[in-house]
Protein backbone atom coordinates (compact mmCIF):
# COMPACT_ATOMS: atom_id res chain seq x y z
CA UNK A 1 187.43 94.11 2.56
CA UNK A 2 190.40 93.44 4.83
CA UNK A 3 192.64 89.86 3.79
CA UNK A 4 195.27 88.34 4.35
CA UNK A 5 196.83 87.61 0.78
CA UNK A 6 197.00 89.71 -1.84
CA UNK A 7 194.02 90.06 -4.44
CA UNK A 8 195.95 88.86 -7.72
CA UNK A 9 198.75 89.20 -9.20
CA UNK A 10 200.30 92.59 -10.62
CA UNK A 11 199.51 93.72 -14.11
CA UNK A 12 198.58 96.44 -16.48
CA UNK A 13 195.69 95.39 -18.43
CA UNK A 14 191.94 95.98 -17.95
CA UNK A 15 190.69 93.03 -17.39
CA UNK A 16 186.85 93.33 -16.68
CA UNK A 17 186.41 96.59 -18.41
CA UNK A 18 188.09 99.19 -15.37
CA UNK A 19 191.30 101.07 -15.60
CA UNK A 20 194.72 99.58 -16.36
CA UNK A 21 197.36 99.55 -13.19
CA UNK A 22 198.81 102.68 -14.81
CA UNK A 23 195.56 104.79 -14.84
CA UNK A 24 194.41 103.63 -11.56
CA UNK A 25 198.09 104.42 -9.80
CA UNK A 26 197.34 107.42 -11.07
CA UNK A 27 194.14 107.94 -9.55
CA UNK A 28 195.53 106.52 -6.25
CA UNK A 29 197.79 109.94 -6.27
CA UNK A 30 194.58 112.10 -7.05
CA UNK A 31 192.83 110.25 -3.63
CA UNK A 32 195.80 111.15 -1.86
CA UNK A 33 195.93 114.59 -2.05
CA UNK A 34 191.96 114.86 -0.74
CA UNK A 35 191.01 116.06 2.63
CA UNK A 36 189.53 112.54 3.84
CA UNK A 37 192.48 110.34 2.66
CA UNK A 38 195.16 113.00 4.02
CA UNK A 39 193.11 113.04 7.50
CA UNK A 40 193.14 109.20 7.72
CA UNK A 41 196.89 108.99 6.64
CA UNK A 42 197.49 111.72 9.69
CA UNK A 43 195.91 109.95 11.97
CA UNK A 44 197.21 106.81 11.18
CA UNK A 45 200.70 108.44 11.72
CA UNK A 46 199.01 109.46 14.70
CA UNK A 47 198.38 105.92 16.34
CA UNK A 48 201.94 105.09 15.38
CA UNK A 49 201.25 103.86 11.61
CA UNK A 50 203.05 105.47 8.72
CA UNK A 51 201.34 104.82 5.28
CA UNK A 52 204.48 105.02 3.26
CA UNK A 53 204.75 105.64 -0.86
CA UNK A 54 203.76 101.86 -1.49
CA UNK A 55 201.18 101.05 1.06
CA UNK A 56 198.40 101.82 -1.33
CA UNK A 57 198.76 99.79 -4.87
CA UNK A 58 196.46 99.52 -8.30
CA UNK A 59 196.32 95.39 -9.00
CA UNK A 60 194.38 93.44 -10.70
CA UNK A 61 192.09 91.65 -8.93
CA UNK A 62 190.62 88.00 -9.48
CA UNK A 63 187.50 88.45 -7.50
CA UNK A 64 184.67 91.35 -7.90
CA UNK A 65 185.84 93.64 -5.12
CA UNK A 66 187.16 97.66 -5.53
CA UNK A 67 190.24 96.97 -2.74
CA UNK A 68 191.44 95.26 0.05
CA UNK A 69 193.57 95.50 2.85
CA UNK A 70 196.37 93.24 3.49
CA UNK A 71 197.90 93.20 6.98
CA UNK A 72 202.01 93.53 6.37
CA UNK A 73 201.66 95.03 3.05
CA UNK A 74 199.30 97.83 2.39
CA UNK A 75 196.18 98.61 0.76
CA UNK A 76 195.42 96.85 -2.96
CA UNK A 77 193.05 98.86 -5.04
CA UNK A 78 191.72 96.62 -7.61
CA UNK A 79 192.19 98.60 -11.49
CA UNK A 80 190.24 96.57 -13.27
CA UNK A 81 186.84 96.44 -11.21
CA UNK A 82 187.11 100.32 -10.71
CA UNK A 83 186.34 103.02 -13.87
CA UNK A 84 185.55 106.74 -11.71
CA UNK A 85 188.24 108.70 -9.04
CA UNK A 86 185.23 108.45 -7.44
CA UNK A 87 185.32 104.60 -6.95
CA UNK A 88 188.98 104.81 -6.67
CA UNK A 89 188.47 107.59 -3.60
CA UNK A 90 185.68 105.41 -1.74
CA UNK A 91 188.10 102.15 -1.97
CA UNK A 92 190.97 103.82 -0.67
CA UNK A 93 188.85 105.40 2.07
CA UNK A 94 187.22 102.17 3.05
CA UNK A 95 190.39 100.07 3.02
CA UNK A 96 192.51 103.19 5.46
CA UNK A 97 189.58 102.34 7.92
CA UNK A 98 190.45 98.62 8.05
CA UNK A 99 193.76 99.60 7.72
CA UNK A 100 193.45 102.23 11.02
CA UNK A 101 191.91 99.73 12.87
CA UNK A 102 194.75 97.01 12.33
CA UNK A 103 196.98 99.78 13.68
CA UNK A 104 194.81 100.66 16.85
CA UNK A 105 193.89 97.24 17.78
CA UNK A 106 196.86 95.51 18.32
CA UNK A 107 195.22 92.38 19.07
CA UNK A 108 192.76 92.37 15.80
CA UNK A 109 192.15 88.74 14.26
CA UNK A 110 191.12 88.92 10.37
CA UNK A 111 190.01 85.21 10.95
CA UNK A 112 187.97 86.16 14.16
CA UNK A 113 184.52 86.65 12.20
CA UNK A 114 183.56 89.22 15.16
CA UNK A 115 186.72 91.31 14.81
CA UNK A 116 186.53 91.23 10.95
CA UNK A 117 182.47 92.25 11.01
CA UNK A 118 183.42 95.10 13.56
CA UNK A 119 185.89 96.36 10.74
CA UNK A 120 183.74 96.17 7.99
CA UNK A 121 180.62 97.78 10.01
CA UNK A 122 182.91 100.79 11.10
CA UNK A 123 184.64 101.02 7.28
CA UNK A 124 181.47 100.63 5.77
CA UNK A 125 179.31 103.47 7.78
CA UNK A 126 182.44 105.75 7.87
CA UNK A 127 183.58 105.71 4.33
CA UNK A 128 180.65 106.93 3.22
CA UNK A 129 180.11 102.99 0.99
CA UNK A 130 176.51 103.53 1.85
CA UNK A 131 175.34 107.07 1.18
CA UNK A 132 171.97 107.60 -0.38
CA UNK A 133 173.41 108.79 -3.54
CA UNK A 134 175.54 105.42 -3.90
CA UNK A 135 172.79 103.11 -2.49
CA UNK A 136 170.55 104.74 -5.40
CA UNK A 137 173.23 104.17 -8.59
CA UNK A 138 173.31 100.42 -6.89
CA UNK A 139 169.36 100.61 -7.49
CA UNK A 140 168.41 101.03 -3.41
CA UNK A 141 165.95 103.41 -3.36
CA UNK A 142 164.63 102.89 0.36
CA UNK A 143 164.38 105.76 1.62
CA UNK A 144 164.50 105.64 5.82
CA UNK A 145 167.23 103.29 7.09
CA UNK A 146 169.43 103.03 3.74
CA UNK A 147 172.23 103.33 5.72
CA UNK A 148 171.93 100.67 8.16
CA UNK A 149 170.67 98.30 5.59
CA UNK A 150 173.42 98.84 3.19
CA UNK A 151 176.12 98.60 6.15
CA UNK A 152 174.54 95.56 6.81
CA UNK A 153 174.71 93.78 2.99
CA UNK A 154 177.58 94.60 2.87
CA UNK A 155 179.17 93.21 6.07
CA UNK A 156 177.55 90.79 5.61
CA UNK A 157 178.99 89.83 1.78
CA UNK A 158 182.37 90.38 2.82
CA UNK A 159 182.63 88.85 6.00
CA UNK A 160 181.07 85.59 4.41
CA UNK A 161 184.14 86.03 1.87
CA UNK A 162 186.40 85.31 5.08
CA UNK A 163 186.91 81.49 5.05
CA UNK A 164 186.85 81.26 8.28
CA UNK A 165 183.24 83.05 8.53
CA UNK A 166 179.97 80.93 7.33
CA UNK A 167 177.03 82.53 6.57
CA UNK A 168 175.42 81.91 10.67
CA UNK A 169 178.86 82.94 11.83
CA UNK A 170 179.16 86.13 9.75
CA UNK A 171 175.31 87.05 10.66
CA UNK A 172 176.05 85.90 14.41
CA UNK A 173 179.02 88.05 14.48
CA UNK A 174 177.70 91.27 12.93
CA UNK A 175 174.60 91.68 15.24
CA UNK A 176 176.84 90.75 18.47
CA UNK A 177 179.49 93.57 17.32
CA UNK A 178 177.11 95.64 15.60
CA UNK A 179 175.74 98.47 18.05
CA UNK A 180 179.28 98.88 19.34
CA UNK A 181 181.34 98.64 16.26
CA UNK A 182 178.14 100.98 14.55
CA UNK A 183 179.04 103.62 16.82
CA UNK A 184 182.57 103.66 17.30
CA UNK A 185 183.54 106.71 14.78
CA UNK A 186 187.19 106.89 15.29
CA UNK A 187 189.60 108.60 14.04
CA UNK A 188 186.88 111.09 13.83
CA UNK A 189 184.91 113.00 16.57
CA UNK A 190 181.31 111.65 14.69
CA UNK A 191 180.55 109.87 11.81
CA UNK A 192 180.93 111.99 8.44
């Protein structure tokens, strides 16, 4: 979920039963060292974007989200909605992808529902948000088109989030960007 403020003000409790700040900084520092987060920080370096030591941050977050990327200061990974590295790994992941595409597209508009759905369609299929394993845990057990469905749920939720998006804009928005934005797999040569 790319925004444009920041999810909540700092803190170190657990609020809704994840990690505290401390524990989940920590975590961010175990996600940094593995091969998908190092290739997306190189490649953000790459296009002429350095992640320095603060761009990613454990917060605590008001709403029910695992991160978010805010343009001009970094990546917020939310402590207290996250419990597993696992989580902590797939919401830094997700939020580099928004945060890689900021950097390439000079001209990307969070407020444009189009250019925000494009995001969230690439982040989502290329963070690996909707593998089967993950769609199962959630309680998705379909078994042909998982991925495309789950992409689309959840481009669909966060795009709405956008206040600039309503629900017909959001919808309108994904399936105009979708086969396009679906198959764009930058920074890497295919999706992983």
């Amino acid at each position: 979920m790319a925004e444009d403020t920041a999810p909540s003000s700092p803190g170190s409790s657990a609020m809704n039963g994840g990690v505290t700040v401390e524990e989940c900084q920590d975590m961010i520092q175990r996600s940094l060292r593995t091969p998908m987060v190092k290739f997306l920080k190189e490649r953000m370096k790459k296009a002429g974007c350095v992640v320095g030591d603060n761009f990613i941050k454990a917060v605590p977050c008001e709403k029910r989200i695992s991160g978010a990327y805010v343009r001009g200061t970094g990546i917020m990974v939310c402590s207290n909605n996250l419990t597993l590295q696992d989580e902590v790994n797939q919401a830094v992941i997700h939020e580099l992808i928004h945060a890689y595409d900021d950097c390439r597209a000079k001209n990307l508009n969070w407020a444009n529902c189009a250019h925000h759905a494009c995001s969230e369609i690439r982040a989502g299929h290329l963070s690996g948000d909707c593998h089967f394993k993950r769609e199962f845990l959630r309680g998705y057990m379909k078994i042909r088109g998982h991925e495309q469905d789950c992409v689309r749920r959840r481009v669909m939720k966060s795009v709405m989030a956008n206040p600039y998006c309503s629900e017909a804009a959001s919808k309108d928005a994904m399936e105009a960007v979708w086969d396009v934005c679906y198959n764009d797999t930058q920074p890497f040569d295919r999706a992983p």
